[in-house]
C-alpha atoms as a PDB file:
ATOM      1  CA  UNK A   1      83.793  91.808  88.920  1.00  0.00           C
ATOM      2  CA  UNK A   2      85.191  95.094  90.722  1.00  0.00           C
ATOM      3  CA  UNK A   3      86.624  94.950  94.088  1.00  0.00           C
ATOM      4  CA  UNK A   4      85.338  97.420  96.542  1.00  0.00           C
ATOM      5  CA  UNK A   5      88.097  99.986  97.198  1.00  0.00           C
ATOM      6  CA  UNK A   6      88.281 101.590 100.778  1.00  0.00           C
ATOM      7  CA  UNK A   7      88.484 105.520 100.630  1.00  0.00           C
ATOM      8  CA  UNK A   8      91.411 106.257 102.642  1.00  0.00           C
ATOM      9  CA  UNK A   9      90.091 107.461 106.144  1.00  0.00           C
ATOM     10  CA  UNK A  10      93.007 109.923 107.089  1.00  0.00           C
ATOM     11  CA  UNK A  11      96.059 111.727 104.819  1.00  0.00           C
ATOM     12  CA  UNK A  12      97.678 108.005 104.604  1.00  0.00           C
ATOM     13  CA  UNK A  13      99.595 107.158 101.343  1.00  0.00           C
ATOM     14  CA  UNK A  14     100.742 104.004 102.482  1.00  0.00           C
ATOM     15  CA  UNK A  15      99.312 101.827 105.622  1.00  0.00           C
ATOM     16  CA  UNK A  16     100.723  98.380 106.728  1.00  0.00           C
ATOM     17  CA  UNK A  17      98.693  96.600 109.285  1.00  0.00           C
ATOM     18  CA  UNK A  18     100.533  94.143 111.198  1.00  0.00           C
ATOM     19  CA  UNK A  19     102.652  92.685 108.585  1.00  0.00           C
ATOM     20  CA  UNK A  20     104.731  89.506 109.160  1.00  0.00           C
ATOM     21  CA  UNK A  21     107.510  88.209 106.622  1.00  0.00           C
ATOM     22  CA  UNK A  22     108.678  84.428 107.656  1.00  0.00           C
ATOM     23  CA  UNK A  23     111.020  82.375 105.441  1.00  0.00           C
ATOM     24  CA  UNK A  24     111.681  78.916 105.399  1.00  0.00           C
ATOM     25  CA  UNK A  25     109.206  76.530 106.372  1.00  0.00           C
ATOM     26  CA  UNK A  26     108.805  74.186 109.772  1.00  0.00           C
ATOM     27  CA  UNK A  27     111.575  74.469 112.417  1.00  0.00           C
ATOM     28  CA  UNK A  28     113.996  76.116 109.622  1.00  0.00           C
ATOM     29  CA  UNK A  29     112.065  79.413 109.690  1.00  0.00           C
ATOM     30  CA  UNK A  30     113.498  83.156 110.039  1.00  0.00           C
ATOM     31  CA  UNK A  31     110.869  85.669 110.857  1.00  0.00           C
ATOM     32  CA  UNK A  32     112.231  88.603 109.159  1.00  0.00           C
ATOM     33  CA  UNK A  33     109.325  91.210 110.731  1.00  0.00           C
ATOM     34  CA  UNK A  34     106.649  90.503 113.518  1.00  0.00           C
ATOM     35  CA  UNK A  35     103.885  92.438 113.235  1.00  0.00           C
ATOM     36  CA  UNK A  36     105.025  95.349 111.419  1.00  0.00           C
ATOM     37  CA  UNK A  37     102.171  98.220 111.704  1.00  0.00           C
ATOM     38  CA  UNK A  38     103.100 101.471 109.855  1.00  0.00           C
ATOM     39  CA  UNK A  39     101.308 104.710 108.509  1.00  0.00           C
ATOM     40  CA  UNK A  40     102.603 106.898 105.805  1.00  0.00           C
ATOM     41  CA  UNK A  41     101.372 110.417 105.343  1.00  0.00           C
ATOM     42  CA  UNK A  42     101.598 112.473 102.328  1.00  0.00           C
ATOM     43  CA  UNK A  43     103.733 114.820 101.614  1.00  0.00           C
ATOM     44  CA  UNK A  44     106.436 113.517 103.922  1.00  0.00           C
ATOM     45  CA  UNK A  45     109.715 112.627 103.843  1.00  0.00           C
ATOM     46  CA  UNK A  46     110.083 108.967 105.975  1.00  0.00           C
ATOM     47  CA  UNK A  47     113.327 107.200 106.757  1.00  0.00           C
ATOM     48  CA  UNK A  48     114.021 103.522 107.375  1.00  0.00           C
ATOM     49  CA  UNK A  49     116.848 103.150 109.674  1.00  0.00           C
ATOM     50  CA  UNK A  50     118.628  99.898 111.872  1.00  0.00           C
ATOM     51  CA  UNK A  51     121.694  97.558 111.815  1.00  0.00           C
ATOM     52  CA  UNK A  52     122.344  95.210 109.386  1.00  0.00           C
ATOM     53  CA  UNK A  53     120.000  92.715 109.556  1.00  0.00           C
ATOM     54  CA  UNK A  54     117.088  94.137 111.418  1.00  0.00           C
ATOM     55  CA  UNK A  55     114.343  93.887 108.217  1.00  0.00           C
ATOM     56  CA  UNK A  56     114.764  96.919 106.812  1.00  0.00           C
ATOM     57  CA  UNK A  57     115.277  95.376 102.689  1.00  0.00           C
ATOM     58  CA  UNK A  58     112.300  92.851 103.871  1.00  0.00           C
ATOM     59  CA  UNK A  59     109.965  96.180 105.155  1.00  0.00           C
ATOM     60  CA  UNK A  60     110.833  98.003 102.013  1.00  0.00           C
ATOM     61  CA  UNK A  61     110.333  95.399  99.771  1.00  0.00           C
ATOM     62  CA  UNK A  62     106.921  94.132 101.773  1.00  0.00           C
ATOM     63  CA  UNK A  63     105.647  97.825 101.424  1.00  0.00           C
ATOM     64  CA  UNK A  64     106.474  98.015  97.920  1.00  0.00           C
ATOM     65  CA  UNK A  65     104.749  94.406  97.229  1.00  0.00           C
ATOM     66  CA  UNK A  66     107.829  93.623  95.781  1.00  0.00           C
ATOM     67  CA  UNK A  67     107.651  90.335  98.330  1.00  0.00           C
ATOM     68  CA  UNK A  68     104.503  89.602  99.324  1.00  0.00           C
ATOM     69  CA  UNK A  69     104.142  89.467 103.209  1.00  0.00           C
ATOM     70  CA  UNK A  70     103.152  86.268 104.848  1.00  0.00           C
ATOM     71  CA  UNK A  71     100.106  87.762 106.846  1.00  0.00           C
ATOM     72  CA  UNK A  72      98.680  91.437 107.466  1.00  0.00           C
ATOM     73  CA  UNK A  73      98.040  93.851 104.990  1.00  0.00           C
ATOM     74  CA  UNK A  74      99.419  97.127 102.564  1.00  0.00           C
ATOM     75  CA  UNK A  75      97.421  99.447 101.851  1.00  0.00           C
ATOM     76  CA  UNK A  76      98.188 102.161  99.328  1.00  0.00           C
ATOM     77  CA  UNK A  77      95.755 104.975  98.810  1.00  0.00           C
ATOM     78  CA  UNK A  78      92.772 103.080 100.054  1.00  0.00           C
ATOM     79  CA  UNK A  79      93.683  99.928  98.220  1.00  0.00           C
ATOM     80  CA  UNK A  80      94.898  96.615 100.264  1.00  0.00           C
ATOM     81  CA  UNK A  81      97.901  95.369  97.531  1.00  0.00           C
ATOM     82  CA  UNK A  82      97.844  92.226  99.239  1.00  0.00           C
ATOM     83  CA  UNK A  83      94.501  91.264  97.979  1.00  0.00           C
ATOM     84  CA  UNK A  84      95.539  92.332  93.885  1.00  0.00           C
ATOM     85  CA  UNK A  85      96.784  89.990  91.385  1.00  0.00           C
ATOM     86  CA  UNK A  86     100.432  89.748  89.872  1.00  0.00           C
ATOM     87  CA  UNK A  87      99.612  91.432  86.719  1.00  0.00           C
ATOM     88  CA  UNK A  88      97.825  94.021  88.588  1.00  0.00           C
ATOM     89  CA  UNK A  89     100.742  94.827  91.009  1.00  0.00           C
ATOM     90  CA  UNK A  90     102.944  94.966  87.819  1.00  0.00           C
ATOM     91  CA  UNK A  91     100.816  97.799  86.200  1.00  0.00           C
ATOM     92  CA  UNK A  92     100.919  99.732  90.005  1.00  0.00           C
ATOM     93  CA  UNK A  93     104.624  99.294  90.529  1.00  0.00           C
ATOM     94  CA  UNK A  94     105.242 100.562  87.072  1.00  0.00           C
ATOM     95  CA  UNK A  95     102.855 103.660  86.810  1.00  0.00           C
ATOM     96  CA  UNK A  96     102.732 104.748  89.931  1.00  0.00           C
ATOM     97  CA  UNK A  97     105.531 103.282  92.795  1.00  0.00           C
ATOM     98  CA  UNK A  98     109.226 104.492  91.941  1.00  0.00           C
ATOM     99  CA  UNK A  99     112.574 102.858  93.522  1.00  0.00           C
ATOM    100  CA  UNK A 100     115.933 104.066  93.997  1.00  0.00           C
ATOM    101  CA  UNK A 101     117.847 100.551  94.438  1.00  0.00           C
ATOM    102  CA  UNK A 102     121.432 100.420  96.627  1.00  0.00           C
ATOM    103  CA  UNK A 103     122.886  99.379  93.332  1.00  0.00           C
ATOM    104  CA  UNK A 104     122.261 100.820  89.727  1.00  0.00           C
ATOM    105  CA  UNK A 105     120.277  97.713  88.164  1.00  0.00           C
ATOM    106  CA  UNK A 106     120.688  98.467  84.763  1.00  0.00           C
ATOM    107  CA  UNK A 107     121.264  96.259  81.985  1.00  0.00           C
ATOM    108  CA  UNK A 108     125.051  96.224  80.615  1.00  0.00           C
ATOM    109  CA  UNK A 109     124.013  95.522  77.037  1.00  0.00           C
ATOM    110  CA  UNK A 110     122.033  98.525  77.033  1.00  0.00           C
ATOM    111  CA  UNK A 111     123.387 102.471  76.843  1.00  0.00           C
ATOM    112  CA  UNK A 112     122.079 105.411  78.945  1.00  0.00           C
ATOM    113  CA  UNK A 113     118.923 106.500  77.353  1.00  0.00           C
ATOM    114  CA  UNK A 114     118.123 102.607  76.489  1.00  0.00           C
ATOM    115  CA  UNK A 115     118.469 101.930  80.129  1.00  0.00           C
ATOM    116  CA  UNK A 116     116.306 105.103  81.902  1.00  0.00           C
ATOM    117  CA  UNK A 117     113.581 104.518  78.905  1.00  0.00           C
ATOM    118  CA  UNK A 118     113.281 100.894  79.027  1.00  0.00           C
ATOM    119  CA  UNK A 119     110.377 100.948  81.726  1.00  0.00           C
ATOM    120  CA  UNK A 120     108.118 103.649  79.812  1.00  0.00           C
ATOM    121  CA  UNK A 121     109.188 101.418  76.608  1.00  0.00           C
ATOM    122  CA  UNK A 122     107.505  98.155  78.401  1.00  0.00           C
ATOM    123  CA  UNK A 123     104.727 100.441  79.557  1.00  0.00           C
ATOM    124  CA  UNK A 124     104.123 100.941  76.350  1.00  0.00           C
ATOM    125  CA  UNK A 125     104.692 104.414  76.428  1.00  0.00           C
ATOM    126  CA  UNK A 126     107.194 106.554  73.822  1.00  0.00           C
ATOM    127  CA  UNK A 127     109.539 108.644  75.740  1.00  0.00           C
ATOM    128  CA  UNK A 128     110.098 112.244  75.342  1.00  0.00           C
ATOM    129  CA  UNK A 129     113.655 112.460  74.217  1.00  0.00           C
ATOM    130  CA  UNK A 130     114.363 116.051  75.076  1.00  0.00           C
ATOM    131  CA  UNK A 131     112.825 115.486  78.857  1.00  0.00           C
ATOM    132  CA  UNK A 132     114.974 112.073  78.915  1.00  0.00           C
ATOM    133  CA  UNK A 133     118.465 113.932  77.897  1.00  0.00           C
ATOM    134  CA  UNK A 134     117.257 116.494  80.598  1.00  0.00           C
ATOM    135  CA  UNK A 135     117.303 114.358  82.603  1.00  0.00           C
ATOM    136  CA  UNK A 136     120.338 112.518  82.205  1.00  0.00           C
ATOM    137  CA  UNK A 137     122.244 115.907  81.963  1.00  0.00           C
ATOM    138  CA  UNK A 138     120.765 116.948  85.450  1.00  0.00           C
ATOM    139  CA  UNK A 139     121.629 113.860  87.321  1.00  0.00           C
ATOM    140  CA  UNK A 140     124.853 113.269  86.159  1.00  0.00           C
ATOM    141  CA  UNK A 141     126.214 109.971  84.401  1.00  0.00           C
ATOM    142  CA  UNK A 142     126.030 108.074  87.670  1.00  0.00           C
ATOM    143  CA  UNK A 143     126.772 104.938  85.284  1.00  0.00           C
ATOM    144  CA  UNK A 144     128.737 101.705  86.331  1.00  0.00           C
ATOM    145  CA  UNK A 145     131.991 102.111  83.853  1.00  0.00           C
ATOM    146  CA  UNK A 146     130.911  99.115  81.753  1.00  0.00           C
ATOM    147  CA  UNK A 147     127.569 101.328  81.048  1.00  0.00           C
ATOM    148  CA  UNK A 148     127.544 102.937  77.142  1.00  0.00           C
ATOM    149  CA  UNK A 149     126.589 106.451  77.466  1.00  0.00           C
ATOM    150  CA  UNK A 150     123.595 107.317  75.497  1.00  0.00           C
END
């Protein structure tokens, strides 16, 4: 059975509709955003900015259904995430969401190339070794020191 997709209605690449992120349960709760509503537009450049503390990890990560919200709604291209399945989110984060992390996430065991390949490797996909190295060589060997190179 298909779900029905919306068509997005305006230029909006991402939409969340009052989102709310609680954690903890009964009177130990934290509400981490209230009612977050938020419209992204193509082609645009947006930056998250507050002190420490203020939700901006929980906002990010909400938008990117990398933490599910506890109420409202993200809706990316049309599609409310909140309604998909694990597996589903999985394939979306992987072909089509990208993140730049505060720290560099890669595995130690692994060397350069192993590390920027290994998502297109779980994908499934065989990387293109000449647009990988071109890669590397253009952003630099930003690497942790325990990192191999490649």
């Amino acid at each position: 059975m298909r779900s029905k997709q919306r068509q997005p209605a305006t230029d909006d690449l991402l939409r969340l509709e009052d989102v709310h992120k609680v954690y903890g349960r009964s009177r130990n709760t934290v509400t981490a955003l209230a009612g977050v509503s938020l419209s992204v537009q193509r082609h645009t450049f947006t930056a998250v900015m507050g002190p420490s503390g203020s939700g901006k990890s929980t906002f990010l990560h909400c938008a990117a259904l990398l933490d599910r919200p506890t109420s409202g709604s993200v809706v990316l291209e049309g599609r409310d995430l909140t309604a998909m399945k694990e597996r589903s989110l999985t394939k979306l984060r992987r072909n089509q969401i990208g993140f730049v992390f505060q720290s560099f996430n890669l595995l130690p065991a692994l060397n350069v190339v192993d590390n920027v390949t290994l998502p297109m490797r779980l994908a499934g996909s065989r990387p293109n070794r000449r647009l990988v190295d071109d890669v590397i060589e253009r952003t630099g060997p930003h690497l942790p020191p325990q990192t191999p190179p490649g």
